[in-house]
PDB file of N, CA and C in Angstrom:
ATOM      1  N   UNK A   1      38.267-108.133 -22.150  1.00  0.00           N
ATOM      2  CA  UNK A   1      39.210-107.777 -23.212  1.00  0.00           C
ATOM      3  C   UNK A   1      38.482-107.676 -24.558  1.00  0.00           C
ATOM      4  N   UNK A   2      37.965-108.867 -24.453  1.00  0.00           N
ATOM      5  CA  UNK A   2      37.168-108.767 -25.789  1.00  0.00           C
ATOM      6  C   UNK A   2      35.687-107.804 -26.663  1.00  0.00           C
ATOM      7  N   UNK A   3      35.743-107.095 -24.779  1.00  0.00           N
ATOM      8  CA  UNK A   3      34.436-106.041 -24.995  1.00  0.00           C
ATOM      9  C   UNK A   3      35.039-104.742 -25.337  1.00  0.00           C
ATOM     10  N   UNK A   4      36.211-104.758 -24.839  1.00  0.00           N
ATOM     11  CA  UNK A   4      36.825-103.304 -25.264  1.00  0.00           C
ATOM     12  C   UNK A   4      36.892-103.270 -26.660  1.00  0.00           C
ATOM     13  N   UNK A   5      37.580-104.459 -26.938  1.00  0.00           N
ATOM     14  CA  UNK A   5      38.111-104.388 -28.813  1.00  0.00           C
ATOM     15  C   UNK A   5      36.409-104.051 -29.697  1.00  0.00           C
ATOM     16  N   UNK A   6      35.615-104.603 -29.243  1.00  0.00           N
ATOM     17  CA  UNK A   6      34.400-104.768 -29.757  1.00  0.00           C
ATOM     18  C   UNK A   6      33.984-102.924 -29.796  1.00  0.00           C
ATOM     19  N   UNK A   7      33.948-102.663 -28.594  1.00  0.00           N
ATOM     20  CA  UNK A   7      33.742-101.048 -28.426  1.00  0.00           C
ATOM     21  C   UNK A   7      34.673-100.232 -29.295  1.00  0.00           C
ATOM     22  N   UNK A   8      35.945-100.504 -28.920  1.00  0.00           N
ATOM     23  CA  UNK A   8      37.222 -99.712 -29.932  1.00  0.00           C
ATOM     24  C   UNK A   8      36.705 -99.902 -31.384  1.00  0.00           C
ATOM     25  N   UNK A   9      36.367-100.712 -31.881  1.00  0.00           N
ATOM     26  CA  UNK A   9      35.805-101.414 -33.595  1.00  0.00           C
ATOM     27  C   UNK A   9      34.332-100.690 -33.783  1.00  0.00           C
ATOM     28  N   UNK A  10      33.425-100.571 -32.880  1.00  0.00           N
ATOM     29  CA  UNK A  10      32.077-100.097 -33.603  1.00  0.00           C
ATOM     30  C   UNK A  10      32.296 -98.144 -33.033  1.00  0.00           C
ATOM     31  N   UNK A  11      33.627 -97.613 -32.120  1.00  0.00           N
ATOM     32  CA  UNK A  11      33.727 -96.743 -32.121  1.00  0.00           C
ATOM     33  C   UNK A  11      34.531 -95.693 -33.637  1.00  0.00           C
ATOM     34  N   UNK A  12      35.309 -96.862 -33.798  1.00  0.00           N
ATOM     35  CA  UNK A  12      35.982 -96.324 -35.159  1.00  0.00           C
ATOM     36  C   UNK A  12      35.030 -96.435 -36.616  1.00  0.00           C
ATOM     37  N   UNK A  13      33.631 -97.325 -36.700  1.00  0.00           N
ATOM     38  CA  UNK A  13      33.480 -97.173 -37.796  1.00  0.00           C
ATOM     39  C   UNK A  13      32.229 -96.422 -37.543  1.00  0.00           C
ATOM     40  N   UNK A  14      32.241 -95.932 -36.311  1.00  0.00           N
ATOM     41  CA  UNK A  14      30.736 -94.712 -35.945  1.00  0.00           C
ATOM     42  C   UNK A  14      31.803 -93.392 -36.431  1.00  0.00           C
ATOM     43  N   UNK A  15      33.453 -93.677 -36.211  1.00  0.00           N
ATOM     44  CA  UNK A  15      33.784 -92.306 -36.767  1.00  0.00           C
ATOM     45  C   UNK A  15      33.946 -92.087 -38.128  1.00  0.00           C
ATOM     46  N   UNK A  16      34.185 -93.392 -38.811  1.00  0.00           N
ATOM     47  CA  UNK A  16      34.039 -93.693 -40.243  1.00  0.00           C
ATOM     48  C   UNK A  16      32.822 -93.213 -41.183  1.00  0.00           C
ATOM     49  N   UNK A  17      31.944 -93.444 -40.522  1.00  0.00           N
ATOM     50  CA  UNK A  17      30.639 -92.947 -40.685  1.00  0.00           C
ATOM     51  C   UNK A  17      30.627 -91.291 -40.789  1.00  0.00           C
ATOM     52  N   UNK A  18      31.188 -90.661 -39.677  1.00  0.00           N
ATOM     53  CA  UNK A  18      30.871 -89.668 -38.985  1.00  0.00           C
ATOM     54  C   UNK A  18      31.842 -88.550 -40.425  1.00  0.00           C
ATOM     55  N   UNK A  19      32.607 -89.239 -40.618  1.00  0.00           N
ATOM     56  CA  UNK A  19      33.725 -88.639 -41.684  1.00  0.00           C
ATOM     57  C   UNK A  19      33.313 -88.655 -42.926  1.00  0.00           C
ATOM     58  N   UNK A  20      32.927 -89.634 -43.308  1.00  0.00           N
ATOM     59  CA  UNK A  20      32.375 -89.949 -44.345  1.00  0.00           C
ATOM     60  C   UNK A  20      31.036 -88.780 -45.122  1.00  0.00           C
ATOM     61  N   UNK A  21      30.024 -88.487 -44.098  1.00  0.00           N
ATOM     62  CA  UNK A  21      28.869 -87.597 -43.794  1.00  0.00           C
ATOM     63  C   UNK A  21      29.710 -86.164 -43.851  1.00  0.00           C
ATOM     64  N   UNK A  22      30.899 -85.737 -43.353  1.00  0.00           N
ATOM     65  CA  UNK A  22      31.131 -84.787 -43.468  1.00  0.00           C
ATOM     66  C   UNK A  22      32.107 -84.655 -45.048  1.00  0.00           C
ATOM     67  N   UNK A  23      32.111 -85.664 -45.478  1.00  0.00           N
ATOM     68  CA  UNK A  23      33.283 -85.234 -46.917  1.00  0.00           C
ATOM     69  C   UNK A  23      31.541 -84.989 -47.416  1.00  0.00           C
ATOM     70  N   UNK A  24      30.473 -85.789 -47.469  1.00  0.00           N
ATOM     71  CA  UNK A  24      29.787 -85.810 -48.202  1.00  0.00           C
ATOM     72  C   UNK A  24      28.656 -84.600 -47.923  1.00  0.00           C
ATOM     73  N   UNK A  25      28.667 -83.889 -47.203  1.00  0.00           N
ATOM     74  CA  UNK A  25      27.814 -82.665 -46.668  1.00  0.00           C
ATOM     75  C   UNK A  25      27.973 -81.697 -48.020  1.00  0.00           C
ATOM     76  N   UNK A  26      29.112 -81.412 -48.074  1.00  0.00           N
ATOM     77  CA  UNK A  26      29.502 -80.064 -48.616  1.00  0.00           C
ATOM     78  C   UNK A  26      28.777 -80.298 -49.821  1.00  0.00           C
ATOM     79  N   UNK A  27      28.762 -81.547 -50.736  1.00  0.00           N
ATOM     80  CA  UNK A  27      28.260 -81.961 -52.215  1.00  0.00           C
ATOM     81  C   UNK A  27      26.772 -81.637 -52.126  1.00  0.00           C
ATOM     82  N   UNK A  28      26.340 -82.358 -50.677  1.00  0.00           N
ATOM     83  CA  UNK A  28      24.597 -82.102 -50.692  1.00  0.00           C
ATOM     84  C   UNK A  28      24.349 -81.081 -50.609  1.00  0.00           C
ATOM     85  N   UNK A  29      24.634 -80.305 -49.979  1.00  0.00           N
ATOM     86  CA  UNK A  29      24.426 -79.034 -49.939  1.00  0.00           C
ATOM     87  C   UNK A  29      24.503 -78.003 -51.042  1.00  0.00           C
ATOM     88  N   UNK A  30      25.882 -78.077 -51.512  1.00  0.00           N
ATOM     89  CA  UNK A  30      25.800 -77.497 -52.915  1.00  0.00           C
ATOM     90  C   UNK A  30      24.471 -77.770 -54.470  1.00  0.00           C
ATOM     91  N   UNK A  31      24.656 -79.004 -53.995  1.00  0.00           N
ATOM     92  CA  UNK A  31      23.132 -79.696 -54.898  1.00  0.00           C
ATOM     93  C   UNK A  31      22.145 -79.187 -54.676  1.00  0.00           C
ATOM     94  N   UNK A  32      21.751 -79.125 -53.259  1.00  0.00           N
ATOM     95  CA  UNK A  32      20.506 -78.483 -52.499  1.00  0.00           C
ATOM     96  C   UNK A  32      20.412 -77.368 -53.057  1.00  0.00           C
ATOM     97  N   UNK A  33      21.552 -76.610 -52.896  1.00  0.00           N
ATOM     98  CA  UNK A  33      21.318 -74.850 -53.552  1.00  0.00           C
ATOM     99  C   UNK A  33      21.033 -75.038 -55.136  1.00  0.00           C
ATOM    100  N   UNK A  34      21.614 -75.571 -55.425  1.00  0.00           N
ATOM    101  CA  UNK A  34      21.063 -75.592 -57.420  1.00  0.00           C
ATOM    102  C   UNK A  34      20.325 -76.058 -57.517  1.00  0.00           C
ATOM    103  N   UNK A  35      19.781 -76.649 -56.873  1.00  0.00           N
ATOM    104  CA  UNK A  35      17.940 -77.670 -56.781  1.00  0.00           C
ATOM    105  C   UNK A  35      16.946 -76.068 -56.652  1.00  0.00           C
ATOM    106  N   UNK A  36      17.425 -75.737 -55.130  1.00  0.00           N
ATOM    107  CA  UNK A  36      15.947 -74.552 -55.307  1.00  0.00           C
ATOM    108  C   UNK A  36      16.734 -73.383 -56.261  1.00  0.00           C
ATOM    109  N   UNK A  37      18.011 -73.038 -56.502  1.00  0.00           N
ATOM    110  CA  UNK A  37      18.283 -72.057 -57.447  1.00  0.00           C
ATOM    111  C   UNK A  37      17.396 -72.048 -59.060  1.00  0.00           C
ATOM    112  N   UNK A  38      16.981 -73.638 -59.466  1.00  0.00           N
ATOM    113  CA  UNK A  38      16.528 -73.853 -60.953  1.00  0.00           C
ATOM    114  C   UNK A  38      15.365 -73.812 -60.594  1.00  0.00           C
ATOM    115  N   UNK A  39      14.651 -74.136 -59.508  1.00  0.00           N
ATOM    116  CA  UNK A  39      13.354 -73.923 -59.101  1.00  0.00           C
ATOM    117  C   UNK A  39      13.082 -72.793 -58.481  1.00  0.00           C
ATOM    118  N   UNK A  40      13.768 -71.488 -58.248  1.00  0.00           N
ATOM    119  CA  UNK A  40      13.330 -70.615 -58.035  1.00  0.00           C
ATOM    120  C   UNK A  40      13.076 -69.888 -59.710  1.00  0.00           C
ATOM    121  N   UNK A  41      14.097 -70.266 -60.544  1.00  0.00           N
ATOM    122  CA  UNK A  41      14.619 -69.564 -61.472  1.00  0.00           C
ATOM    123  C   UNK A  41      13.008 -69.930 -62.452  1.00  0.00           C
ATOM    124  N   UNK A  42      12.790 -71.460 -62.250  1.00  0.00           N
ATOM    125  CA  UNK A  42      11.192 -71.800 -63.168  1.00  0.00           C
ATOM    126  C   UNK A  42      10.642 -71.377 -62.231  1.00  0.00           C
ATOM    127  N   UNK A  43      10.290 -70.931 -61.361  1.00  0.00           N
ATOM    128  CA  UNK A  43       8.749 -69.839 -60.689  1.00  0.00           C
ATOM    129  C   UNK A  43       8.838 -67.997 -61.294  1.00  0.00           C
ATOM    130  N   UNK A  44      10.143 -67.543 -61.035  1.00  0.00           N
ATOM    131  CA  UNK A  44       9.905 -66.822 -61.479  1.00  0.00           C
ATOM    132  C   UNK A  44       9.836 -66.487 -62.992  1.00  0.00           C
ATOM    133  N   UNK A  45      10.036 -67.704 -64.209  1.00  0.00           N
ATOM    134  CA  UNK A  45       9.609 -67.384 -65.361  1.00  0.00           C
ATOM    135  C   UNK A  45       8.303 -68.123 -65.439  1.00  0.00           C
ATOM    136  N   UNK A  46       7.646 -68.689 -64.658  1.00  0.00           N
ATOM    137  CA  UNK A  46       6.186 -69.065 -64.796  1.00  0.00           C
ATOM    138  C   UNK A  46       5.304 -68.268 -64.311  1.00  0.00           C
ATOM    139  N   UNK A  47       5.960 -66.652 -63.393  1.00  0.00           N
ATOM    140  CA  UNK A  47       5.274 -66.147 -62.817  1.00  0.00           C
ATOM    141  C   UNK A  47       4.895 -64.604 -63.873  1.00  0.00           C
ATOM    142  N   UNK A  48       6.231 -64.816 -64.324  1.00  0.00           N
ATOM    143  CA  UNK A  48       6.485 -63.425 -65.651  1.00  0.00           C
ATOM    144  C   UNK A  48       5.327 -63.677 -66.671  1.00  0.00           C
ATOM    145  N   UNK A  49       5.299 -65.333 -66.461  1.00  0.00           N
ATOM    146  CA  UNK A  49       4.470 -65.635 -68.197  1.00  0.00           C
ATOM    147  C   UNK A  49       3.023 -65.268 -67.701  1.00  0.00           C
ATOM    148  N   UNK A  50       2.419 -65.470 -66.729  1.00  0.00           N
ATOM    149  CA  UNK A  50       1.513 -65.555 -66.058  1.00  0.00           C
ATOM    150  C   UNK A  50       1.019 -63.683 -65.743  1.00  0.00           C
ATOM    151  N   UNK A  51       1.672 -62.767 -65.335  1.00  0.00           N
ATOM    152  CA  UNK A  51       1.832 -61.062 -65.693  1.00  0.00           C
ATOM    153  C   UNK A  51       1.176 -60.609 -66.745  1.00  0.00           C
ATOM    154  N   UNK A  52       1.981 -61.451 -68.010  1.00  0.00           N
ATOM    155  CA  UNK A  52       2.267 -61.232 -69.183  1.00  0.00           C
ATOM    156  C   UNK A  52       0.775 -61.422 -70.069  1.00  0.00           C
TER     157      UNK A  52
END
């Protein structure tokens, strides 16, 4: 009895987890893109200056 509850309890906070990772995906990701968007954006004006 007491192994089920134990299983039922570390199954719900593996989905807690699992939920959690997905509210929080969408934020990293969006970050991720404006991370290399400002770092693409400083290569190509370090690359202009560098032309120039």
């Amino acid at each position: 009895m007491s192994y089920w509850d134990d299983k039922y309890s570390e199954e719900t906070v593996v989905v807690k987890i699992l939920k959690f990772l997905k509210d929080l995906l969408p934020r990293i990701l969006s970050y991720f893109i404006y991370l290399l968007h400002d770092l693409l954006r400083f290569l190509v004006d370090t690359f202009r200056g560098i032309r120039r």
